[in-house]
Protein backbone atom coordinates (compact mmCIF):
# COMPACT_ATOMS: atom_id res chain seq x y z
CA UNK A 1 23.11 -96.82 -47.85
CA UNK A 2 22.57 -93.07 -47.45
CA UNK A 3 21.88 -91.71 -44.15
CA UNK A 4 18.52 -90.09 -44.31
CA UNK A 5 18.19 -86.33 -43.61
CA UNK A 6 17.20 -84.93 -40.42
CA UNK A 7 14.58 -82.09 -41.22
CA UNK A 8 14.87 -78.89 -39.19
CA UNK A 9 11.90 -77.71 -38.21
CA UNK A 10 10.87 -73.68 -38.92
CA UNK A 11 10.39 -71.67 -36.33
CA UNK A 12 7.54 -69.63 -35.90
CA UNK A 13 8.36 -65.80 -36.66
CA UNK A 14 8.08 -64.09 -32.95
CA UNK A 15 5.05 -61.81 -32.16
CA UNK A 16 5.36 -58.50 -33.58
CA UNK A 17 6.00 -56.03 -30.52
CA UNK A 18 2.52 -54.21 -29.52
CA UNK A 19 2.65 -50.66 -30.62
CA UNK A 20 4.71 -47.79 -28.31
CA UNK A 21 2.25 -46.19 -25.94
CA UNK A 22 -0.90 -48.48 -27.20
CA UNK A 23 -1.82 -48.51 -23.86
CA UNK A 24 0.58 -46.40 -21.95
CA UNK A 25 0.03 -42.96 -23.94
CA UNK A 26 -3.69 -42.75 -22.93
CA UNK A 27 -2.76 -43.94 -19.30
CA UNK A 28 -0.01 -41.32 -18.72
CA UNK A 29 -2.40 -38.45 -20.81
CA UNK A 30 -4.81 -39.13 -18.22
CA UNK A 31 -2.55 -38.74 -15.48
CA UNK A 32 -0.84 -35.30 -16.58
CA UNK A 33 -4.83 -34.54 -16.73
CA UNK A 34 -5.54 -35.12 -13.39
CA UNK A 35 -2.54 -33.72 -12.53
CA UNK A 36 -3.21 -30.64 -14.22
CA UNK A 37 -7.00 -30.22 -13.10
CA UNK A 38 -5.62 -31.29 -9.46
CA UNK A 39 -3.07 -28.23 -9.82
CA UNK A 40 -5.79 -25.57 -11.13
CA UNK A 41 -8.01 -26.81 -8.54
CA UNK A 42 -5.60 -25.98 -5.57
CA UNK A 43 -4.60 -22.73 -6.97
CA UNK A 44 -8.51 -22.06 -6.32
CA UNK A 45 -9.12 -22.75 -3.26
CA UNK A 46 -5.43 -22.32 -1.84
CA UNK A 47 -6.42 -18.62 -0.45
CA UNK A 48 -9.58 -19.90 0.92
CA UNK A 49 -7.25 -22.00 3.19
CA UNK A 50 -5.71 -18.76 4.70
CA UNK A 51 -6.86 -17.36 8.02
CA UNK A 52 -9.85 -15.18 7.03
CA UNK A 53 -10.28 -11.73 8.25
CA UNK A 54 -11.92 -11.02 11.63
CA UNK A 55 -15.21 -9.49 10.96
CA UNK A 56 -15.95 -8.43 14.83
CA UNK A 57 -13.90 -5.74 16.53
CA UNK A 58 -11.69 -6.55 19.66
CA UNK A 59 -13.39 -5.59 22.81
CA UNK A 60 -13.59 -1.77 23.47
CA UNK A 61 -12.59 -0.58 20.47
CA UNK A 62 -14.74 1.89 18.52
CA UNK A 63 -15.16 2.22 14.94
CA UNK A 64 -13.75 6.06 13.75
CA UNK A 65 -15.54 6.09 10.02
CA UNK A 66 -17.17 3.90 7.76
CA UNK A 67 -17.27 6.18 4.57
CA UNK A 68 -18.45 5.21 0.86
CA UNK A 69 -16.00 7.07 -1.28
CA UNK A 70 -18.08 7.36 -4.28
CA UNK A 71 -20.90 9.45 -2.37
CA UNK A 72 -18.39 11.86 -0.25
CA UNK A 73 -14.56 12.54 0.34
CA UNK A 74 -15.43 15.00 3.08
CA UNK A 75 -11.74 15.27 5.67
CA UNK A 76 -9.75 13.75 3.20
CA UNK A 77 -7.31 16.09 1.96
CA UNK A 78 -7.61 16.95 -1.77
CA UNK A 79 -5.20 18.23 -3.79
CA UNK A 80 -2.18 17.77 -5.85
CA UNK A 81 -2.52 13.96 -6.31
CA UNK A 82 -5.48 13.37 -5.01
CA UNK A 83 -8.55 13.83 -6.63
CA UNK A 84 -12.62 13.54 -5.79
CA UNK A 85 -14.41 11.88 -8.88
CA UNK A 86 -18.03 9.96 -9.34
CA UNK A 87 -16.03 6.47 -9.27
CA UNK A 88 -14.04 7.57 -5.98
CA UNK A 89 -11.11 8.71 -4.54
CA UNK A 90 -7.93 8.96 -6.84
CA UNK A 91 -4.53 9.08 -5.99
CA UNK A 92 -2.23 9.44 -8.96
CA UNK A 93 1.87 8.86 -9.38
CA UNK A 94 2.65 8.93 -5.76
CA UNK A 95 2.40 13.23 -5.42
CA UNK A 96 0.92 13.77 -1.68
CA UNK A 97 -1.53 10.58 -1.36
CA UNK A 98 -4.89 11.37 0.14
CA UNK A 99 -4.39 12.04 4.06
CA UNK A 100 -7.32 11.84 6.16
CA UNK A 101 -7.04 15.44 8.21
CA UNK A 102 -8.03 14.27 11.29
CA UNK A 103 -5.52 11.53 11.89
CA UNK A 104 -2.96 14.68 11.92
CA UNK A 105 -3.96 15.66 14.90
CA UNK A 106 -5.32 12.90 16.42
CA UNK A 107 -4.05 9.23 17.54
CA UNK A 108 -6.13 6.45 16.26
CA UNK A 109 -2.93 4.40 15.71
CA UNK A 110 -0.81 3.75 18.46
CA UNK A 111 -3.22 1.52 20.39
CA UNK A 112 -4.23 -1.02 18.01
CA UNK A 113 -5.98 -0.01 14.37
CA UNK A 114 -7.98 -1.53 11.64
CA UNK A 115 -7.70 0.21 7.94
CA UNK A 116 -9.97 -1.24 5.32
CA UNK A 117 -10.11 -0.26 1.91
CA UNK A 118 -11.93 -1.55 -1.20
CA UNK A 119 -10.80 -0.43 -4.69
CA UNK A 120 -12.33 0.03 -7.97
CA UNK A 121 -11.62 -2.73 -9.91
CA UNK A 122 -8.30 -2.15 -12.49
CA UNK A 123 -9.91 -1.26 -16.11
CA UNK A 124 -11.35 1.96 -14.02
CA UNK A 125 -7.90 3.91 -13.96
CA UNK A 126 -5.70 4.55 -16.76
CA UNK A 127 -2.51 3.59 -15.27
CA UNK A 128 -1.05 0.01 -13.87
CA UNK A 129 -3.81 0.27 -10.57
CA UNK A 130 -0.71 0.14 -7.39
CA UNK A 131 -2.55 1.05 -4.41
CA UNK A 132 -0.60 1.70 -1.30
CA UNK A 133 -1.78 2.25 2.68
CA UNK A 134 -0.15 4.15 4.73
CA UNK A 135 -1.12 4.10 8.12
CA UNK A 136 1.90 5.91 11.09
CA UNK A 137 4.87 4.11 10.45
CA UNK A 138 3.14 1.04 8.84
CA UNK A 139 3.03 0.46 5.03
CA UNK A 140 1.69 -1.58 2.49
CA UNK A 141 1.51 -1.78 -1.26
CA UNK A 142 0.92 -4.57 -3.82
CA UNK A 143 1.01 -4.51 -7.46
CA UNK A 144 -1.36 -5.26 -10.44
CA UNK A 145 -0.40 -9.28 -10.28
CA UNK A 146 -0.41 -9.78 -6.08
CA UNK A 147 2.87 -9.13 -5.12
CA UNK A 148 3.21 -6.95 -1.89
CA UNK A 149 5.40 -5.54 0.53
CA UNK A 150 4.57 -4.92 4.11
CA UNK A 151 7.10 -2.84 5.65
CA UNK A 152 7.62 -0.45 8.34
CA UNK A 153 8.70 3.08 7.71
CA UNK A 154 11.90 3.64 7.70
CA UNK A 155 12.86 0.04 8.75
CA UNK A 156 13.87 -2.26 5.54
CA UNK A 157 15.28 -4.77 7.55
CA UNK A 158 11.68 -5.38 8.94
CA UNK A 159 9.66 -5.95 5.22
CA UNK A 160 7.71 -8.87 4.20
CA UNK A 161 7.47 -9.45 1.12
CA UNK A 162 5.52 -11.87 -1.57
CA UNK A 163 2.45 -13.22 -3.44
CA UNK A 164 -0.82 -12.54 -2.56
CA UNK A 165 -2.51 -15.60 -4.38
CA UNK A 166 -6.20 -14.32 -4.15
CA UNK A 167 -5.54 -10.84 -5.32
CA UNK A 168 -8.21 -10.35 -8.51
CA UNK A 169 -5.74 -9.74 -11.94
CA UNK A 170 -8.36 -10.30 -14.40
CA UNK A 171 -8.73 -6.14 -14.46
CA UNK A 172 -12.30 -6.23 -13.64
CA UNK A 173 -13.13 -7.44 -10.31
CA UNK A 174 -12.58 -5.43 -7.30
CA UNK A 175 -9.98 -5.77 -4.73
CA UNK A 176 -9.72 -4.78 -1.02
CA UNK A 177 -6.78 -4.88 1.47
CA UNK A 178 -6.67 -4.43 5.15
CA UNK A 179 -3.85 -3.13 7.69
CA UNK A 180 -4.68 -4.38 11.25
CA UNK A 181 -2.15 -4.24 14.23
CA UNK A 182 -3.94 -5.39 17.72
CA UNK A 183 -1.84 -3.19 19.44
CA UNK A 184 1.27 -3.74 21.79
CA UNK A 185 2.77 -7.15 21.57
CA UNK A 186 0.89 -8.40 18.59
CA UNK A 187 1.84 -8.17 14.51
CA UNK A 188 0.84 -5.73 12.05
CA UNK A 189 -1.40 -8.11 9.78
CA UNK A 190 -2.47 -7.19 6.02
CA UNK A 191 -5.38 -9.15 4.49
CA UNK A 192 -5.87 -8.86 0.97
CA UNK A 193 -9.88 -9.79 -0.13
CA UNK A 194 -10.59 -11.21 3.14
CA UNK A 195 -7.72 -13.60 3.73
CA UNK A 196 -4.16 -13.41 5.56
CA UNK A 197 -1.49 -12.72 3.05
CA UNK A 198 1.25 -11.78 5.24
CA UNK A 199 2.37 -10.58 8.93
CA UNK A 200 5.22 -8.71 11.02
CA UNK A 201 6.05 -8.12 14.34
CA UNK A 202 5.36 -4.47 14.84
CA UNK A 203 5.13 -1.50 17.57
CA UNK A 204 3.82 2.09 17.44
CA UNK A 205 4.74 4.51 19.98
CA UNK A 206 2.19 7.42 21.19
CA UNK A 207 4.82 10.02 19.84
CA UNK A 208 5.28 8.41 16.27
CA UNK A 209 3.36 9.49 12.95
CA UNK A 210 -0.27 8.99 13.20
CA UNK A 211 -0.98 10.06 9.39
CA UNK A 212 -3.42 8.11 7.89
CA UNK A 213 -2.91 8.25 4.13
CA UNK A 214 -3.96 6.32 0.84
CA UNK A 215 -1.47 5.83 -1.84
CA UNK A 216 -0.46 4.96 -5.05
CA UNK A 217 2.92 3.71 -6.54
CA UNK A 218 4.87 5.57 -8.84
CA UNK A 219 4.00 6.22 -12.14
CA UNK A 220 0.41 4.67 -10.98
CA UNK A 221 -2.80 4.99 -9.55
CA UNK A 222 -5.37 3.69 -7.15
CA UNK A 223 -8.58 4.33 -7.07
CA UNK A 224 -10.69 3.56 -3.93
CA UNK A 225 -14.32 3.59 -3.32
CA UNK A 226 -14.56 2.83 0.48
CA UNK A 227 -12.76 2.96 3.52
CA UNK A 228 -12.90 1.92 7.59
CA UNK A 229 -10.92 3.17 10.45
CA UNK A 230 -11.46 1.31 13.71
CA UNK A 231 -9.24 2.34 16.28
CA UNK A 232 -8.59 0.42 20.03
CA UNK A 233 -8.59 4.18 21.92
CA UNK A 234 -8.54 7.22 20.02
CA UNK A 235 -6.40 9.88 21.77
CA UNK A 236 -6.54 13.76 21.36
């Protein structure tokens, strides 16, 4: 008598795999888009979170000029360089700058100082737009995209140099830049459209340069269309 035969039972076929990134592709895009919106977001508001510019002056100083460029350029020097137009003042290619006379014969500086200047915005001048202030021994430029150096004369070992995030590049919206120093014991400070961008420690002596002077890089220009000297104790 035969043995019956034992009868294997088939297997079910296993579940297919679900798809690669069914539900992980949208998951992850979404991240990398918060990511991304979280990144252009920052980049926003990241100079607002800089020290802002002081708008009142420091007890007993006095305020030297407070001159629209556009309407007069009367004691700054014109010339070779420097040129009075409708728009402002233009400095071209780094020839003599535009001094303001006075400051050649008088100290606004060595007390304490703050320079303001505004600047047309880029698409008015024909060359890359590098402004540059110059103000005794203490310097500062910065380039079409925000990078700067601020820098006393004479003294590399003592330059600061880097990005100034809010600085406008889109070539039509104006930019403005101040030099401040508080005087003895403090740091020369440049703001660039309102907000800290960088610092150094700093001193002036009574017998240095007291030129005041707006600049341009080489091969550039700048064009400015108002500037503010106040000064801690002018001196004669």
């Amino acid at each position: 008598m035969t043995a019956p035969s034992m009868v294997r039972t088939q297997s079910a076929p296993p579940s297919p795999a679900p798809p690669r990134g069914g539900w992980f592709a949208p998951i992850f895009g979404a991240v990398i888009a918060m990511v991304t919106a979280a990144t252009i977001a920052l980049a926003a508001i990241a100079p607002q979170l800089a020290e802002g510019a002081p708008s009142d002056l420091p007890s007993g100083w006095t305020m030297v000029f407070d001159t629209d460029l556009t309407a007069t350029t009367s004691s700054w020097e014109i010339g070779v360089g420097c040129l009075s137009e409708s728009k402002g003042l233009l400095v071209s290619q780094q020839q003599t700058g535009c001094a303001y006379t006075p400051s050649q014969k008088t100290d606004y500086l060595s007390q304490g100082f703050r320079l303001d200047a505004t600047l047309a915005a880029d698409s008015n001048v024909e060359q890359s737009q590098v402004p540059e202030l110059k103000a005794g021994t203490a310097y500062f430029g910065i380039a079409p995209d925000g990078t700067y150096v601020l820098t006393r004369s004479g003294a590399s070992d003592s330059e600061v140099k880097g990005d100034a995030l809010n600085w406008h590049t889109n070539g039509f919206t104006p930019n403005s830049i101040r030099l401040e120093w508080d005087g003895p014991g403090t740091s020369l400070v440049a703001y660039t459209n309102g907000y800290k961008t960088a610092e150094m420690p700093f001193s002036m002596s009574a017998s240095s340069d007291h030129k005041i002077e707006l600049g341009s890089g080489s091969d550039a220009q700048a064009l400015y269309t108002h500037v503010t000297l106040a000064s801690a104790s002018p001196q004669g």
